[in-house]
PDB file of N, CA and C in Angstrom:
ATOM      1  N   UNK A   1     145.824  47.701  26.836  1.00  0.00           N
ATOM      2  CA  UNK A   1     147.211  47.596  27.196  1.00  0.00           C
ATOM      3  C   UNK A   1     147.664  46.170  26.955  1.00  0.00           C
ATOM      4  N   UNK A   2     148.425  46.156  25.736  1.00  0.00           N
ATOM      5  CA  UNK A   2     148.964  44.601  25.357  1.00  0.00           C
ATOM      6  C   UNK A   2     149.654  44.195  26.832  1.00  0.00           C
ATOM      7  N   UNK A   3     149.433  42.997  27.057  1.00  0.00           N
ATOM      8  CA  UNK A   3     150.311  41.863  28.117  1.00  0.00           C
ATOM      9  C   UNK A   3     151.438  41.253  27.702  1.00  0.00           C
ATOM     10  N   UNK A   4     152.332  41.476  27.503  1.00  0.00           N
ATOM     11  CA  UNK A   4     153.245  40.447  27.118  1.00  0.00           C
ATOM     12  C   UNK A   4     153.815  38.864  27.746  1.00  0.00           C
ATOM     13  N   UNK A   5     153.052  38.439  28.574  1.00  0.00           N
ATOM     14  CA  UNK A   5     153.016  37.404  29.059  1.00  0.00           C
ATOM     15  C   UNK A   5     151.673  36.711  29.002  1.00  0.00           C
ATOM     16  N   UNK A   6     150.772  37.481  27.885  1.00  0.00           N
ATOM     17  CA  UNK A   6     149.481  36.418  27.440  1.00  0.00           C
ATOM     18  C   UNK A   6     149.751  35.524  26.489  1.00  0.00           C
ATOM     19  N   UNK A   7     149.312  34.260  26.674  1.00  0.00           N
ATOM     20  CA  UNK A   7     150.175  32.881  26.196  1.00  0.00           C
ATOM     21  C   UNK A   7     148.857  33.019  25.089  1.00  0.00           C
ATOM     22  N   UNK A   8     148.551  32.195  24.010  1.00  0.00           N
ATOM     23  CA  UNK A   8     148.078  31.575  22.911  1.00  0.00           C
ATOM     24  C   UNK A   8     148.586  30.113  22.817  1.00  0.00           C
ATOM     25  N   UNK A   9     147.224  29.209  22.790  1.00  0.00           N
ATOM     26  CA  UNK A   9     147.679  27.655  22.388  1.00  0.00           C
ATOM     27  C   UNK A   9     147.328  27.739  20.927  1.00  0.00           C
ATOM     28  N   UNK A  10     148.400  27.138  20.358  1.00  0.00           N
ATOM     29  CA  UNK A  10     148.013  26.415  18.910  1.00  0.00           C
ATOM     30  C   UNK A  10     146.840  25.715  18.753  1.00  0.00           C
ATOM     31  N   UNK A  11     145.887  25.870  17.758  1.00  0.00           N
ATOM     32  CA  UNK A  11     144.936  25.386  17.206  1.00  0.00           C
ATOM     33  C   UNK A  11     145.080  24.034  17.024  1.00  0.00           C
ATOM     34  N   UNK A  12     146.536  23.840  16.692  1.00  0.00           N
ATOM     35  CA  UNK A  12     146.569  22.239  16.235  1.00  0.00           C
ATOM     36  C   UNK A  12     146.438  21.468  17.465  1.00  0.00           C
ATOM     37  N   UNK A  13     145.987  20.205  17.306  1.00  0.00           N
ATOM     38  CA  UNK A  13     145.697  19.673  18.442  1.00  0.00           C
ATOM     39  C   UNK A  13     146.915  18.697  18.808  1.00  0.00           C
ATOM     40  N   UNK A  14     147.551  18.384  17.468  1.00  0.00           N
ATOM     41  CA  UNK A  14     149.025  17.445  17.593  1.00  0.00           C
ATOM     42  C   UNK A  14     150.325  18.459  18.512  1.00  0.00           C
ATOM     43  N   UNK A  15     150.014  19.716  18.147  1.00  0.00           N
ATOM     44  CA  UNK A  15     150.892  20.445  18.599  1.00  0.00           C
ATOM     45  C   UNK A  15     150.961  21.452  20.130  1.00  0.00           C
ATOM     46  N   UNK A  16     150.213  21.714  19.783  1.00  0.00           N
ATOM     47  CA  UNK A  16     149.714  22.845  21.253  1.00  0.00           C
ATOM     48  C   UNK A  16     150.879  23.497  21.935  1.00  0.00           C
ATOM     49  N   UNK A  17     151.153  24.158  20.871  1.00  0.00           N
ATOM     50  CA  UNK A  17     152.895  24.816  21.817  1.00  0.00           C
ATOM     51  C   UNK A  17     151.945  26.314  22.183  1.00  0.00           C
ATOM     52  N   UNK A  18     152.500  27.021  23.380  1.00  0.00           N
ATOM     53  CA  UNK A  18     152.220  28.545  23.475  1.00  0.00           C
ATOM     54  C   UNK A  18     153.051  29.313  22.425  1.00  0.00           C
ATOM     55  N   UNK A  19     152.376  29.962  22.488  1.00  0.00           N
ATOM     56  CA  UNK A  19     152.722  31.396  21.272  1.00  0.00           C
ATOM     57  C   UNK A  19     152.412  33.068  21.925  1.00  0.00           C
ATOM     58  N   UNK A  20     153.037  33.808  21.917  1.00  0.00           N
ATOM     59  CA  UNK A  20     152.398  35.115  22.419  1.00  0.00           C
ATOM     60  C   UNK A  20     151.498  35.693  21.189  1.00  0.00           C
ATOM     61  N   UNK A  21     150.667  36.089  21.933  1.00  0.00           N
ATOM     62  CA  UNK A  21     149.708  36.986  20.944  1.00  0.00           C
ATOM     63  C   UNK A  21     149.866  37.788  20.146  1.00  0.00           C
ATOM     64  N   UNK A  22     151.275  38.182  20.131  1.00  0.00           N
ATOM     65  CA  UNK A  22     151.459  38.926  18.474  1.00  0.00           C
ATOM     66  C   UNK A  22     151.567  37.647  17.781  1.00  0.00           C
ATOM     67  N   UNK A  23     151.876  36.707  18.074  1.00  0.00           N
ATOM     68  CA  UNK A  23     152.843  35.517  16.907  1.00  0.00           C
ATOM     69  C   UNK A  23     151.127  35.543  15.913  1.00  0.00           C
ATOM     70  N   UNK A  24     151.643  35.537  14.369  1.00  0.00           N
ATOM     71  CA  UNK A  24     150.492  34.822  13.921  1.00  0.00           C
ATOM     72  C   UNK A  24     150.358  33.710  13.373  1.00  0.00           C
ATOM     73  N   UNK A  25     151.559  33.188  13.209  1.00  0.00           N
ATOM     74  CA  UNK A  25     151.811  31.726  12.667  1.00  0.00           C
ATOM     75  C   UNK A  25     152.892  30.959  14.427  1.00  0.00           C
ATOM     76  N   UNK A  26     152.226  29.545  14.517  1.00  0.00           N
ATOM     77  CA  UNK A  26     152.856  29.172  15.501  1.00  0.00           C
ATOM     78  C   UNK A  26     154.069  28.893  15.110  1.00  0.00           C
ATOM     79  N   UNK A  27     155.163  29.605  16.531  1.00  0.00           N
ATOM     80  CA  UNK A  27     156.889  28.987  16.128  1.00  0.00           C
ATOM     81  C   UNK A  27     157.040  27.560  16.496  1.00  0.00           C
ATOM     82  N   UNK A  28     156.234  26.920  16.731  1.00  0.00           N
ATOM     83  CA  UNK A  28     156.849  25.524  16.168  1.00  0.00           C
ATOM     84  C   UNK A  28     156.024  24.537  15.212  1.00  0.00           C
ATOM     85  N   UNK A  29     155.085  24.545  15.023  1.00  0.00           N
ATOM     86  CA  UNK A  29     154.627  23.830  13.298  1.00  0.00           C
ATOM     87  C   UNK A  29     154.040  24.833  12.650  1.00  0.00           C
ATOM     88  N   UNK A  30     153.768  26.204  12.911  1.00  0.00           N
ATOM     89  CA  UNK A  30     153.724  27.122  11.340  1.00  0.00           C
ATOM     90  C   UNK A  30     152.469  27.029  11.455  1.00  0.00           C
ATOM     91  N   UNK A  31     151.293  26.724  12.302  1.00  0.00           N
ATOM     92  CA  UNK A  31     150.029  26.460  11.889  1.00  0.00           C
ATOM     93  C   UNK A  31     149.516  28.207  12.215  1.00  0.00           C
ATOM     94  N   UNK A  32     148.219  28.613  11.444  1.00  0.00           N
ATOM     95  CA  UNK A  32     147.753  29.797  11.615  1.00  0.00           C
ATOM     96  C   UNK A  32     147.401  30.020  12.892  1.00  0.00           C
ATOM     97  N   UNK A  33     147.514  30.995  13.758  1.00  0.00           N
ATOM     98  CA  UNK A  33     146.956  31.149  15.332  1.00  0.00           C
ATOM     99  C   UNK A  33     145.526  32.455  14.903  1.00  0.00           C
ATOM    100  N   UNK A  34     144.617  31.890  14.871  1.00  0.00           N
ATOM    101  CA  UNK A  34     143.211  32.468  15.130  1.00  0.00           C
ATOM    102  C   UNK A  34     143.453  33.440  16.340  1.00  0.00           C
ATOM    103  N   UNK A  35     143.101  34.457  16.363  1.00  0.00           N
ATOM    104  CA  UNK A  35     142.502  35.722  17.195  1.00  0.00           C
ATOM    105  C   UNK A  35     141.076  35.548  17.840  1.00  0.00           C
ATOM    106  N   UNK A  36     140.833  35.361  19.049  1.00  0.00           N
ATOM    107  CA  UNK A  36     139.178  35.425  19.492  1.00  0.00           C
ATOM    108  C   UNK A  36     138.863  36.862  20.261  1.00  0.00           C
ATOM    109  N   UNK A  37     138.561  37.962  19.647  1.00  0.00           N
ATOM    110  CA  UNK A  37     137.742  38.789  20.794  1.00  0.00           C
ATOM    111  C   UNK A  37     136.569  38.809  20.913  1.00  0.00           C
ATOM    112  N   UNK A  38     136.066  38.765  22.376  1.00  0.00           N
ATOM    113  CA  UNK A  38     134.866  38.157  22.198  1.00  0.00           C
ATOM    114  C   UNK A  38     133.994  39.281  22.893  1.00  0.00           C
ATOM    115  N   UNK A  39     132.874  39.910  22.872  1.00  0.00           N
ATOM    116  CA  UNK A  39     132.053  40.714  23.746  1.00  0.00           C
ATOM    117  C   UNK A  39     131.419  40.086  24.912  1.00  0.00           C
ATOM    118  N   UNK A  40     131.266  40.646  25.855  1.00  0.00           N
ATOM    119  CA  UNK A  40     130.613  40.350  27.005  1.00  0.00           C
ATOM    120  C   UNK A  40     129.155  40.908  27.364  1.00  0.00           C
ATOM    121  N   UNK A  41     128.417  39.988  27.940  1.00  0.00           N
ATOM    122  CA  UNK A  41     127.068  41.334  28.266  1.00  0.00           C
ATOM    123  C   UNK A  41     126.817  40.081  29.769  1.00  0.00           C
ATOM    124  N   UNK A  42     126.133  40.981  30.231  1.00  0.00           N
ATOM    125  CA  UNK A  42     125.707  40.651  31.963  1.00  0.00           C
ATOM    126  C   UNK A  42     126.049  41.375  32.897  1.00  0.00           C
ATOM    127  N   UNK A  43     125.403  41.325  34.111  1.00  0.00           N
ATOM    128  CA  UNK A  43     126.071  42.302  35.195  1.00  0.00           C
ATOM    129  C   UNK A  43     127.186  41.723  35.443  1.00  0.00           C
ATOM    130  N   UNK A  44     127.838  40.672  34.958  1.00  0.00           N
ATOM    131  CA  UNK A  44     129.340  40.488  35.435  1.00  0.00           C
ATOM    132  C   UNK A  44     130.157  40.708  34.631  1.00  0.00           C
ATOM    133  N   UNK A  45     130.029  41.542  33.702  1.00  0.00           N
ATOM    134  CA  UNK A  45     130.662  42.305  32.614  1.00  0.00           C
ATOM    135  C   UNK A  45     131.681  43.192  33.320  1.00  0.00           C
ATOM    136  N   UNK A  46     131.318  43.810  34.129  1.00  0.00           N
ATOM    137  CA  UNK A  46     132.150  44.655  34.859  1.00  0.00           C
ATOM    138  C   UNK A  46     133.111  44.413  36.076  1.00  0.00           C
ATOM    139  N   UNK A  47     132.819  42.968  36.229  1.00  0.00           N
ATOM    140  CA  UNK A  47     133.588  42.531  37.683  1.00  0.00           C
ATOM    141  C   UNK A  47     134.814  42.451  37.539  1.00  0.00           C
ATOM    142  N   UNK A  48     135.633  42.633  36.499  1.00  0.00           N
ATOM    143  CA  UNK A  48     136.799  42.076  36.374  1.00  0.00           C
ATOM    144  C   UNK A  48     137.906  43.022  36.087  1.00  0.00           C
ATOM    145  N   UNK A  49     139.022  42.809  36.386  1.00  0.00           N
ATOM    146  CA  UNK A  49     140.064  43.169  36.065  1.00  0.00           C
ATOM    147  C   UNK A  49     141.075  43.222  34.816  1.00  0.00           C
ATOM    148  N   UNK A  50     141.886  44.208  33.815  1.00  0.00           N
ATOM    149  CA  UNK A  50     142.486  43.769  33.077  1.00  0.00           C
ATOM    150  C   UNK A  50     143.614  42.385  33.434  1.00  0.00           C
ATOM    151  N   UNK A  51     143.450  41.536  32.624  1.00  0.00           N
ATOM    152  CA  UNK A  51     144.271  40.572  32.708  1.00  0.00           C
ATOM    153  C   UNK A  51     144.186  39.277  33.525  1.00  0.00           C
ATOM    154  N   UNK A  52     142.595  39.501  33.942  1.00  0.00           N
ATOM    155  CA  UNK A  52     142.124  38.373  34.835  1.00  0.00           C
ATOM    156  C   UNK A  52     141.599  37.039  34.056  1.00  0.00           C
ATOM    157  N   UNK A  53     142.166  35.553  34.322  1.00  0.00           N
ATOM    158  CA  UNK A  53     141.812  34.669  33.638  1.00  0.00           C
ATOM    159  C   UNK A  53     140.156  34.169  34.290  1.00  0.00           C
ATOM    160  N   UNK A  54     139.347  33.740  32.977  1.00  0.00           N
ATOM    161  CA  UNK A  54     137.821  33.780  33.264  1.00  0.00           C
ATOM    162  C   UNK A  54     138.012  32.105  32.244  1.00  0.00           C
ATOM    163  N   UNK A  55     137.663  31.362  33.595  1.00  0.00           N
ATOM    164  CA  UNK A  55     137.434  29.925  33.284  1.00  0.00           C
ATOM    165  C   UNK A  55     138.418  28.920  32.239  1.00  0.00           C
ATOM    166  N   UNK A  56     139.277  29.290  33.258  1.00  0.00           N
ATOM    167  CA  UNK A  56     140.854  28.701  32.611  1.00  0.00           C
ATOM    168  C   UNK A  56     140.946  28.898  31.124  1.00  0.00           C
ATOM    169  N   UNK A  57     140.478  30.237  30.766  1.00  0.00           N
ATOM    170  CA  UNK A  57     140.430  29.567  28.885  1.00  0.00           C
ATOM    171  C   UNK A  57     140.727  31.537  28.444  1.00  0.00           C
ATOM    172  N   UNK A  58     139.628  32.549  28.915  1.00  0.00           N
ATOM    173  CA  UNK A  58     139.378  33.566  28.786  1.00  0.00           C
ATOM    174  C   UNK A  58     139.911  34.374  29.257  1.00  0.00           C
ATOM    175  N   UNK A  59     140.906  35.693  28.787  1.00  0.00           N
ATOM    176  CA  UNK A  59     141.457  36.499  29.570  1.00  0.00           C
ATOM    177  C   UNK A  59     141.315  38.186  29.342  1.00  0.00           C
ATOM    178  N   UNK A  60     140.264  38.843  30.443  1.00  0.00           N
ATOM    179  CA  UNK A  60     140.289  40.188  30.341  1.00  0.00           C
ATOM    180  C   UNK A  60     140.621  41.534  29.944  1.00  0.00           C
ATOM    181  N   UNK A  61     140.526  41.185  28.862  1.00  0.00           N
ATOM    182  CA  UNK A  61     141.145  42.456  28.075  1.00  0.00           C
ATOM    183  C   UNK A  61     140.634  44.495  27.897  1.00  0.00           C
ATOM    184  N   UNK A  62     139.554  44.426  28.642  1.00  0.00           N
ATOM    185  CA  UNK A  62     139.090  45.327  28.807  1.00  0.00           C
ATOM    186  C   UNK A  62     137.626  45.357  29.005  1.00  0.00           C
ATOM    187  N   UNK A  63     137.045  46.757  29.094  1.00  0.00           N
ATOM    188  CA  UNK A  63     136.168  47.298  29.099  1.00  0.00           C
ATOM    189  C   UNK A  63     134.782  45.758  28.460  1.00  0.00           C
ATOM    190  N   UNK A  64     134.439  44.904  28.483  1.00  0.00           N
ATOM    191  CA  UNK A  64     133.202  44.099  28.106  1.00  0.00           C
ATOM    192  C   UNK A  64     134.107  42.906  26.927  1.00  0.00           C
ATOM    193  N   UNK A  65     135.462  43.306  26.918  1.00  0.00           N
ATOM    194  CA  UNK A  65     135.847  42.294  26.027  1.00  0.00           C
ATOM    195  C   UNK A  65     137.011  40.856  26.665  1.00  0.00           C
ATOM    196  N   UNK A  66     136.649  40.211  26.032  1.00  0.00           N
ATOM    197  CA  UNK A  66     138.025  39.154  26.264  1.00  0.00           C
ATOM    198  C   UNK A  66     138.403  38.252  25.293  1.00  0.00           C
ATOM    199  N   UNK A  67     139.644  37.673  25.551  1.00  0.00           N
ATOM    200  CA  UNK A  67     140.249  37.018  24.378  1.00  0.00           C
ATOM    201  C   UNK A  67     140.763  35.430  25.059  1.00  0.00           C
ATOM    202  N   UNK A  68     139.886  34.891  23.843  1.00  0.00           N
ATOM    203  CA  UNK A  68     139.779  33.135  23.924  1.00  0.00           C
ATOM    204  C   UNK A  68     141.650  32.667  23.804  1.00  0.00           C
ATOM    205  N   UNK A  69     142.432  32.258  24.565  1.00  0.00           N
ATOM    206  CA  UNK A  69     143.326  31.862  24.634  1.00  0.00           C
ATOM    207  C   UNK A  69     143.479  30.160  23.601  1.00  0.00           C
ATOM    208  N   UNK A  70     142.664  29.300  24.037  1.00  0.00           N
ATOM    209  CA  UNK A  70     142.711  28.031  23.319  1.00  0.00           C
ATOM    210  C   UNK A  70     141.353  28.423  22.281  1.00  0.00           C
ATOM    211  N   UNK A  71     141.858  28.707  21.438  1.00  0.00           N
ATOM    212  CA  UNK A  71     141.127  28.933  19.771  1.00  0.00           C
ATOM    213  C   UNK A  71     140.685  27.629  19.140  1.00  0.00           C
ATOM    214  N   UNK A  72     141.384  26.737  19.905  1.00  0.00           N
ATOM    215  CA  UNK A  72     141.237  25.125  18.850  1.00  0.00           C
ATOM    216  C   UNK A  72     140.550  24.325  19.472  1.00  0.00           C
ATOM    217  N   UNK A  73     139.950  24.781  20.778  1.00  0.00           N
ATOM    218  CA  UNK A  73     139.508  23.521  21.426  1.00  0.00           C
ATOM    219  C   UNK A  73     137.711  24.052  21.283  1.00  0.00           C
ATOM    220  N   UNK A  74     137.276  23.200  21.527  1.00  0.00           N
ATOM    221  CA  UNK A  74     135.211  23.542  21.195  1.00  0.00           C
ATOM    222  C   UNK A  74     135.348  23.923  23.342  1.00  0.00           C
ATOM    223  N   UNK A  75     134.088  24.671  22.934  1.00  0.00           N
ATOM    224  CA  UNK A  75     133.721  25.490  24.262  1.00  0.00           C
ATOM    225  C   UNK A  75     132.671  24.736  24.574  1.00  0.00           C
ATOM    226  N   UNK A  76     132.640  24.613  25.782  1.00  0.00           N
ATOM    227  CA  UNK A  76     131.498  23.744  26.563  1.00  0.00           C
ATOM    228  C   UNK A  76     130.807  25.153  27.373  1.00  0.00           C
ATOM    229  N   UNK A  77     128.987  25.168  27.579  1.00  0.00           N
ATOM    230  CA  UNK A  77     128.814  26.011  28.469  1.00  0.00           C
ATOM    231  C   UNK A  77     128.593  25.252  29.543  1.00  0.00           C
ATOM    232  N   UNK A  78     129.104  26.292  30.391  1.00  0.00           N
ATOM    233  CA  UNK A  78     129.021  25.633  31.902  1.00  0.00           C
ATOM    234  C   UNK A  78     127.825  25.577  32.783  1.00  0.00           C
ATOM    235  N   UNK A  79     126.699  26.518  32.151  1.00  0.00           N
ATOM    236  CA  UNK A  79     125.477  26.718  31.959  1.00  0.00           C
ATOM    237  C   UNK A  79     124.595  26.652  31.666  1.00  0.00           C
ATOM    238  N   UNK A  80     123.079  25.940  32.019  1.00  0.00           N
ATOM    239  CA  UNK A  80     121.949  25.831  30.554  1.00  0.00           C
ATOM    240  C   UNK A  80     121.802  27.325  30.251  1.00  0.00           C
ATOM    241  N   UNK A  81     120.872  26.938  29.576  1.00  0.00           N
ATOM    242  CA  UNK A  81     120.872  28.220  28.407  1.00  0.00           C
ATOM    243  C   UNK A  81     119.506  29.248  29.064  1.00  0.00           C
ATOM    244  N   UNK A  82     119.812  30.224  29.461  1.00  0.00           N
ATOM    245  CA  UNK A  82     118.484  31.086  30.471  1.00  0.00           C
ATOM    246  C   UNK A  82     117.546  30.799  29.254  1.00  0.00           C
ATOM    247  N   UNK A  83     116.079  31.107  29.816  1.00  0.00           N
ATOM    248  CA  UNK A  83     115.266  31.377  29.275  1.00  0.00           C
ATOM    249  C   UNK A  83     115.433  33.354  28.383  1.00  0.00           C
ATOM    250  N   UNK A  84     115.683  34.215  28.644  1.00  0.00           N
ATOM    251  CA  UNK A  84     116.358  34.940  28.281  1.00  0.00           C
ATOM    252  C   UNK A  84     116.704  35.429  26.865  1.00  0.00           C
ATOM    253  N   UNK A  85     117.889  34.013  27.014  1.00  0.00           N
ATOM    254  CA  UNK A  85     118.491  34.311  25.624  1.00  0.00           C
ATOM    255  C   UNK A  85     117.890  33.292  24.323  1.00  0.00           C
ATOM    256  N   UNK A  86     116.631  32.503  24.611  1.00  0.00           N
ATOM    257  CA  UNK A  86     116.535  31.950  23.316  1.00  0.00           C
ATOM    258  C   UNK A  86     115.781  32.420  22.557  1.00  0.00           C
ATOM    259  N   UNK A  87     115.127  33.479  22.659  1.00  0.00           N
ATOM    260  CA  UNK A  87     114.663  34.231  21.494  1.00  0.00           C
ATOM    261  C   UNK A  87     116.067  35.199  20.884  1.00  0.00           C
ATOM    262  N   UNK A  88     116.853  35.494  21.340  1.00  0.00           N
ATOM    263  CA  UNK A  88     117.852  35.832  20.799  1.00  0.00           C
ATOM    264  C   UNK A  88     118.200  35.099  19.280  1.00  0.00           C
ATOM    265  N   UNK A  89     118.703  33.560  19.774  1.00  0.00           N
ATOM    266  CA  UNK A  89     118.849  32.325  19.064  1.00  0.00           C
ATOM    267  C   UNK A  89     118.255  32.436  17.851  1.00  0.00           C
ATOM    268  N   UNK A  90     116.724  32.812  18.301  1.00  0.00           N
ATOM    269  CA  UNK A  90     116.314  32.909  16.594  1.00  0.00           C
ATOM    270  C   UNK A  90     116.773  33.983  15.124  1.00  0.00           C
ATOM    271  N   UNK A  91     117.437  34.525  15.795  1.00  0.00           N
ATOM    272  CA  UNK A  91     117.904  35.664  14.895  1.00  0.00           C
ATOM    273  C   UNK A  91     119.473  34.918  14.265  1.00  0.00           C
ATOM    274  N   UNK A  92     119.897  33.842  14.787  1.00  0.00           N
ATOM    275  CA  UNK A  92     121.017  32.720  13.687  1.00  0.00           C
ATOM    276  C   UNK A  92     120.748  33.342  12.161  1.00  0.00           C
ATOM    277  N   UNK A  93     119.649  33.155  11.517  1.00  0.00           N
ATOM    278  CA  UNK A  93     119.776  33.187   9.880  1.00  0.00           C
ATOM    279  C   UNK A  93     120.420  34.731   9.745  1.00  0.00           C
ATOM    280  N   UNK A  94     120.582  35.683  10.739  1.00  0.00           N
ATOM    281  CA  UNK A  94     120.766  37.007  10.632  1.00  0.00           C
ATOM    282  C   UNK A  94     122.372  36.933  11.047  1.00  0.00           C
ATOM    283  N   UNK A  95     122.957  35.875  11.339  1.00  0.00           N
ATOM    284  CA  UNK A  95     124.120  35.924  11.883  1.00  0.00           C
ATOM    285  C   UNK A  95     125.624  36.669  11.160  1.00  0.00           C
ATOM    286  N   UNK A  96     125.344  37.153  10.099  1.00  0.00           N
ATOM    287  CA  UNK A  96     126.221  38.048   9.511  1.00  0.00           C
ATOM    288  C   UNK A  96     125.902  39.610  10.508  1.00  0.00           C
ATOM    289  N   UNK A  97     125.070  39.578  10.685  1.00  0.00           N
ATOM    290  CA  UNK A  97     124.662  41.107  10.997  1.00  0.00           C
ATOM    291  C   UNK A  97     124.697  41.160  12.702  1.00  0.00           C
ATOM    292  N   UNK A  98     123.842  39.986  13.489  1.00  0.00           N
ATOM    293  CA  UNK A  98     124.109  39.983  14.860  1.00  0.00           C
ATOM    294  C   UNK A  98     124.846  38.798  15.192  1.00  0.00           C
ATOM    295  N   UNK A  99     125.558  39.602  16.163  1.00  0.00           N
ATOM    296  CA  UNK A  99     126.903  38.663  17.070  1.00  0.00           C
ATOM    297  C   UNK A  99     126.365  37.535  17.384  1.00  0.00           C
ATOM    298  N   UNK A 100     126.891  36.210  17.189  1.00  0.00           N
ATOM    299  CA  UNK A 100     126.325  35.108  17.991  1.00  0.00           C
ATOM    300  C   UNK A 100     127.014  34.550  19.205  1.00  0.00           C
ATOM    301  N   UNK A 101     126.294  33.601  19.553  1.00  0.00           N
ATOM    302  CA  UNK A 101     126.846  33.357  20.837  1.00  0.00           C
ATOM    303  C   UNK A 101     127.782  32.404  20.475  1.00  0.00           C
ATOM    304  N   UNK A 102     128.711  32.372  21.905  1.00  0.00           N
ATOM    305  CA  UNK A 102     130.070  31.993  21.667  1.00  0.00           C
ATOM    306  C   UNK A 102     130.029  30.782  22.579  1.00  0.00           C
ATOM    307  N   UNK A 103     129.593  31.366  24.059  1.00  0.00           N
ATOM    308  CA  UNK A 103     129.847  30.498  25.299  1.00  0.00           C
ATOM    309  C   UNK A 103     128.713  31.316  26.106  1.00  0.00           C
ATOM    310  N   UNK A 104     128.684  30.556  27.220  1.00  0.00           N
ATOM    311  CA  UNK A 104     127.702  31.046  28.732  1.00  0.00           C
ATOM    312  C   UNK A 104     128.680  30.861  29.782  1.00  0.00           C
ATOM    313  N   UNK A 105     129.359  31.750  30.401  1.00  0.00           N
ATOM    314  CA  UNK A 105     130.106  31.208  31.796  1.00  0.00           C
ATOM    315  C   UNK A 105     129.404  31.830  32.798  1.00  0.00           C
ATOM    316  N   UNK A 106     129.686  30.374  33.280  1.00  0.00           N
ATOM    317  CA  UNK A 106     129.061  30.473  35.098  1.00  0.00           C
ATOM    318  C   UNK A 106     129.464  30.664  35.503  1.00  0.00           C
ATOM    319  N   UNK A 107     129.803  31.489  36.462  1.00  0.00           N
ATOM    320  CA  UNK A 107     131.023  32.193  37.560  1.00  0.00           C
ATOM    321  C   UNK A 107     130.527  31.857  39.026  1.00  0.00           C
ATOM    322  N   UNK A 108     131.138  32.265  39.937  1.00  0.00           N
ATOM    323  CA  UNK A 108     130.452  32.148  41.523  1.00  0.00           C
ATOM    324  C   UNK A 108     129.200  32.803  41.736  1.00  0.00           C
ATOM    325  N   UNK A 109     128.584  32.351  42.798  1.00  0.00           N
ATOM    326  CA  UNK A 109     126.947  32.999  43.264  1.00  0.00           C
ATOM    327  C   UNK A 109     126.025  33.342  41.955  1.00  0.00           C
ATOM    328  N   UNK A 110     126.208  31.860  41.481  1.00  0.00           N
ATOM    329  CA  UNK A 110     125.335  31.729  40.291  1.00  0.00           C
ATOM    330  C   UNK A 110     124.907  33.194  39.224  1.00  0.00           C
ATOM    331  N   UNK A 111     126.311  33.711  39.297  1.00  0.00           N
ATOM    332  CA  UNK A 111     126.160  34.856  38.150  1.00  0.00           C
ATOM    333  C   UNK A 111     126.882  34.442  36.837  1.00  0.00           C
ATOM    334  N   UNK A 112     126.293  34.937  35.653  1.00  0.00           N
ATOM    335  CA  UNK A 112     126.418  34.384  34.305  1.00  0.00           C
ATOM    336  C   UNK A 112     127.339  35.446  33.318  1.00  0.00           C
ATOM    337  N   UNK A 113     127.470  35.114  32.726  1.00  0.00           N
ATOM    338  CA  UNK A 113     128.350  36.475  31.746  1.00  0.00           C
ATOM    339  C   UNK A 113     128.389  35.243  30.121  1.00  0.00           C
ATOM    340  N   UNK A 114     127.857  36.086  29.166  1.00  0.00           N
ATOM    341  CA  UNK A 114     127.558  35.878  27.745  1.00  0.00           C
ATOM    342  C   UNK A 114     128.842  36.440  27.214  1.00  0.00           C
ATOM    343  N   UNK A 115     129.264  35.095  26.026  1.00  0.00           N
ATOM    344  CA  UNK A 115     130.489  35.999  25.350  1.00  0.00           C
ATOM    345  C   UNK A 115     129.812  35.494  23.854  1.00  0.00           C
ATOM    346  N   UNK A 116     130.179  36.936  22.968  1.00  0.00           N
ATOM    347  CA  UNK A 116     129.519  36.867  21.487  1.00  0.00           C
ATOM    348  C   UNK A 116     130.555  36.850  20.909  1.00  0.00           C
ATOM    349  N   UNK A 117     130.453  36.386  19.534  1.00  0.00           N
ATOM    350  CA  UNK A 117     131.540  35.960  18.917  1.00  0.00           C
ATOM    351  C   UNK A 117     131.352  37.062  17.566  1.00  0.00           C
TER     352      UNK A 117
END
């Protein structure tokens, strides 16, 4: 269910005007606006609500997915990296074929949620 009050920042960093998520070129310097949907996996995959913002940046778009609002800025994890997922990691040279990782967010009571890109 599109939102019509989900904002998009410009990529450009001189500019950073909001844009709604249909726009695909920003209305005020014309720069391309990138699309992020991103997959989720963890038991906190499911905690959320449509339309809930996830670490001032990420916003709930459904069923295991969400969409990166600031496209232009680099993602910090808020998380080290579990033991877990670094055999994952090694499968990079395969990265056409499996999703890579995007981010790690840390949420409350030290629960984690993976977003793939």
């Amino acid at each position: 269910m599109p939102n019509s009050s989900l904002k998009l920042y410009c990529p450009n960093l001189r500019c950073r005007a909001l844009n709604t998520e249909h726009d695909q070129f920003c209305q005020k310097c014309g720069s391309s606006l990138p699309k992020r949907w991103l997959w989720t996996v963890g038991p906190s995959a499911h905690a959320f609500q449509v339309g809930d913002v996830i670490g001032d940046r990420f916003v709930f778009r459904g069923p295991r997915v969400v969409f990166d609002t600031q496209p232009g800025l680099p993602v910090t994890m808020a998380a080290e990296l579990p033991d877990n997922l670094v055999p994952y990691l090694k499968l990079f040279p395969y990265r056409l074929h499996v999703p890579q990782v995007y981010t790690l967010l840390s949420l409350e009571e030290g629960r984690l949620l993976y977003c793939f890109f």
